[in-house]
Protein backbone atom coordinates (compact mmCIF):
# COMPACT_ATOMS: atom_id res chain seq x y z
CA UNK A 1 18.60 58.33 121.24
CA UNK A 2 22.16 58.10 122.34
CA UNK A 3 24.68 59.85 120.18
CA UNK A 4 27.08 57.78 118.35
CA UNK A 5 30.88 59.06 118.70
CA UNK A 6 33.13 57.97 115.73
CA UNK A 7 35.47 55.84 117.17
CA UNK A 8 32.33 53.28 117.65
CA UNK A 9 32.75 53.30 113.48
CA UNK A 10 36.21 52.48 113.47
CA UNK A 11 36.34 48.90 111.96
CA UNK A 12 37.64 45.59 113.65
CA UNK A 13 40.87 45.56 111.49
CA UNK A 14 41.40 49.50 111.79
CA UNK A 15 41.01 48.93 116.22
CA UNK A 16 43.73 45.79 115.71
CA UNK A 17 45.77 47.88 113.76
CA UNK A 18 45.67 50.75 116.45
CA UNK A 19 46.38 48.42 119.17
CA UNK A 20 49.66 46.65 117.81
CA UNK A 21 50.80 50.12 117.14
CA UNK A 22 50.20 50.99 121.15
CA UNK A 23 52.24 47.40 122.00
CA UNK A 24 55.58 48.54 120.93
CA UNK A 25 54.97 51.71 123.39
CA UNK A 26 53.95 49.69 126.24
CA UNK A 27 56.70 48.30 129.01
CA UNK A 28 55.43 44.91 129.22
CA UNK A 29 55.33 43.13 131.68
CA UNK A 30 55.63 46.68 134.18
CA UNK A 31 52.46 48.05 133.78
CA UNK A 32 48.77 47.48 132.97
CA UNK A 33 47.58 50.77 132.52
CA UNK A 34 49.58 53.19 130.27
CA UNK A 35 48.66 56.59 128.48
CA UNK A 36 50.15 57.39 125.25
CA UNK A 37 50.52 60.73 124.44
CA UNK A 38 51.65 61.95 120.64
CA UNK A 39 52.50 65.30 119.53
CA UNK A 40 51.82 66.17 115.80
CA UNK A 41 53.46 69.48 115.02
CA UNK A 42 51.05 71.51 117.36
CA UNK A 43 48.64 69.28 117.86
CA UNK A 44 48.35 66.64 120.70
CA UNK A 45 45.98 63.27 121.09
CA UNK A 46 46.03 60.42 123.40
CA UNK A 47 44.84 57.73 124.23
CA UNK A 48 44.96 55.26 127.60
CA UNK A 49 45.95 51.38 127.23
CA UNK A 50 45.08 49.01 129.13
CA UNK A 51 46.17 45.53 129.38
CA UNK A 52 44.42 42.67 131.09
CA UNK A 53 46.78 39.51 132.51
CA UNK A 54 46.29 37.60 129.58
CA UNK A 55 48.14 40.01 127.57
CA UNK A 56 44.87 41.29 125.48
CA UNK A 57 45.01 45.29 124.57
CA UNK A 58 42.52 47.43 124.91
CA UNK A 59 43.08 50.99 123.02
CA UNK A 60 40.43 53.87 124.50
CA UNK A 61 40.42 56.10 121.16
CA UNK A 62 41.80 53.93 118.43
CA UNK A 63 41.23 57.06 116.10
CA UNK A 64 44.11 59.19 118.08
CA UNK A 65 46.84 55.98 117.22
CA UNK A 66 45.14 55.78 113.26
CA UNK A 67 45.74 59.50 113.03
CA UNK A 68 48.86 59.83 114.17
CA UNK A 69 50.01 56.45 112.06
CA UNK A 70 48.48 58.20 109.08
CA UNK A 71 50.35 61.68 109.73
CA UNK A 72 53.55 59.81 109.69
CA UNK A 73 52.83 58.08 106.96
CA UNK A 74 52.48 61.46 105.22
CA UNK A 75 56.01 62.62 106.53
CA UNK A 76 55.03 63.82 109.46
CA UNK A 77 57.83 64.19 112.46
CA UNK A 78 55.70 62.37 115.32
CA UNK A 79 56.47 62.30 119.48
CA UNK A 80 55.49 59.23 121.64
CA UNK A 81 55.22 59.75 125.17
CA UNK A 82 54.64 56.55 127.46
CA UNK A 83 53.30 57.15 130.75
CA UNK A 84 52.81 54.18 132.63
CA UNK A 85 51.39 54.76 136.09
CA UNK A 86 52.47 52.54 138.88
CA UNK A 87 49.59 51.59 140.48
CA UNK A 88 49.70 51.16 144.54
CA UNK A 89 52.66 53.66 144.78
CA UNK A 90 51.89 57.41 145.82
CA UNK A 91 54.02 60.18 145.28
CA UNK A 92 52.10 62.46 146.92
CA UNK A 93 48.63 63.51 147.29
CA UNK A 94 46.60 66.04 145.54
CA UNK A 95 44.58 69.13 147.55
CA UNK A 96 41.68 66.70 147.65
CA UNK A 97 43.63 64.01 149.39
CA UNK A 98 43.46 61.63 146.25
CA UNK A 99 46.55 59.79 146.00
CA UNK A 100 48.84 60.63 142.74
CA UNK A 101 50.48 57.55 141.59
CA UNK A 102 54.75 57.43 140.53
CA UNK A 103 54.59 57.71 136.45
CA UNK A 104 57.28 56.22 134.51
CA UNK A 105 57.79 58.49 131.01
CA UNK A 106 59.60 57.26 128.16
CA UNK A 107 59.74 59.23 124.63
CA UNK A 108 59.96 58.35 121.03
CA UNK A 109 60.96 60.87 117.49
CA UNK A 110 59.07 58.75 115.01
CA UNK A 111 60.77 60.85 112.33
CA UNK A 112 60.05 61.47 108.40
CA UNK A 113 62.20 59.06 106.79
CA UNK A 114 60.29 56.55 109.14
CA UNK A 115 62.62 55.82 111.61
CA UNK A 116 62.08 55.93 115.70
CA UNK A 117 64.53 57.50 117.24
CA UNK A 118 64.42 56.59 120.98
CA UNK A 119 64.97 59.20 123.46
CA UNK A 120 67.48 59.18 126.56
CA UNK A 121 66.32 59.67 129.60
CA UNK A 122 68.34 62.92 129.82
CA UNK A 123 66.93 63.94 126.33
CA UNK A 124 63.33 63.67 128.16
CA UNK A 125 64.29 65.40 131.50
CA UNK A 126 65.72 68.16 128.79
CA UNK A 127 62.37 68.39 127.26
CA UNK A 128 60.25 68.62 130.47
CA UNK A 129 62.29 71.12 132.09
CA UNK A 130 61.94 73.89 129.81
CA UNK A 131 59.23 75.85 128.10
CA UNK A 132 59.03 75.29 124.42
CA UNK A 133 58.13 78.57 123.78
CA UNK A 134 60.08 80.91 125.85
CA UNK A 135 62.39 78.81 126.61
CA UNK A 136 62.00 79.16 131.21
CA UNK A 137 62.51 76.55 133.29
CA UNK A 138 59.67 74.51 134.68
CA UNK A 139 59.42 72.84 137.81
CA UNK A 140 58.94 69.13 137.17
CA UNK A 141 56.57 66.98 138.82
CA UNK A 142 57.44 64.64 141.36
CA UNK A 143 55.44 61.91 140.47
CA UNK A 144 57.22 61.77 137.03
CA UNK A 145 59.87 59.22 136.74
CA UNK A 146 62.31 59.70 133.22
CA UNK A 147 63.47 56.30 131.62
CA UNK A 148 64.86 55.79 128.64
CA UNK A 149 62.94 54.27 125.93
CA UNK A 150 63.69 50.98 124.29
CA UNK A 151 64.71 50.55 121.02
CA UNK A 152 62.00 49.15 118.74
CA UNK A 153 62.84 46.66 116.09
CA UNK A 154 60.88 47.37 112.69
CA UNK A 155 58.57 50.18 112.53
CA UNK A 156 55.49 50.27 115.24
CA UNK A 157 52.78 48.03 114.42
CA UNK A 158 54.48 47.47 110.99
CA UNK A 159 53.94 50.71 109.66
């Protein structure tokens, strides 16, 4: 018997929920593959998105997006980080040979009072270039391309 995982028992309205949270991260019309990656305090979850050409979403763990929703709900400060991969570029290739595709990053503060503060692209460089805990440099990737993130009118998914 196969084991069920628990995002199969997330409901209909719960995975349309989840993804019209995910569409105010995603740069539409740039990319039809995007990972979302949120940081709760010290913990992190995300989830890829996918679009297809008619628009339609298609959320991988709908639970990661309901979670985070429900921690910031609860107060919560929440990160967004959208990474949408540019498909048919390469920035280099890995030790294996397999090609490692330009990322765009953009980054979101969805804060307590629920607002989204939008990050700068030099806010985002800022955070990727240092250590959070001791504070050292780090070398960035160069696949990673910093944008700065939209702002979003009304609260994601109508939080």
């Amino acid at each position: 018997m196969r084991k069920q995982y628990r995002s199969n028992r997330i409901s209909k309205t719960d995975r349309h929920l989840a993804a019209e949270f995910a569409l105010d991260f995603l740069p539409m019309p740039d990319s039809q593959s995007v990972l979302l990656k949120f940081t709760v305090g010290s913990i992190e979850m995300s989830t890829s998105v996918d679009t297809d050409v008619n628009g339609k979403i298609a959320v991988e763990v709908p639970g990661a997006i309901l979670s985070v929703m429900a921690a910031w709900r609860s107060g919560a400060m929440v990160t967004v980080i959208s990474r949408s991969f540019d498909l048919g570029t390469v920035a280099y290739h890995a030790p294996n040979g397999f090609p490692i595709p330009y990322k765009t990053l953009r980054a979101w503060l969805l804060v307590a009072d629920e607002s989204v503060k939008p990050l700068s692209v030099d806010e985002i460089r800022r955070a990727y270039s240092f250590d959070a805990v001791t504070g050292e440099p780090l070398e960035l990737d160069p696949s990673e391309i910093f944008a700065d993130a939209w702002e979003l009118t009304g609260n994601p998914g109508g939080v």
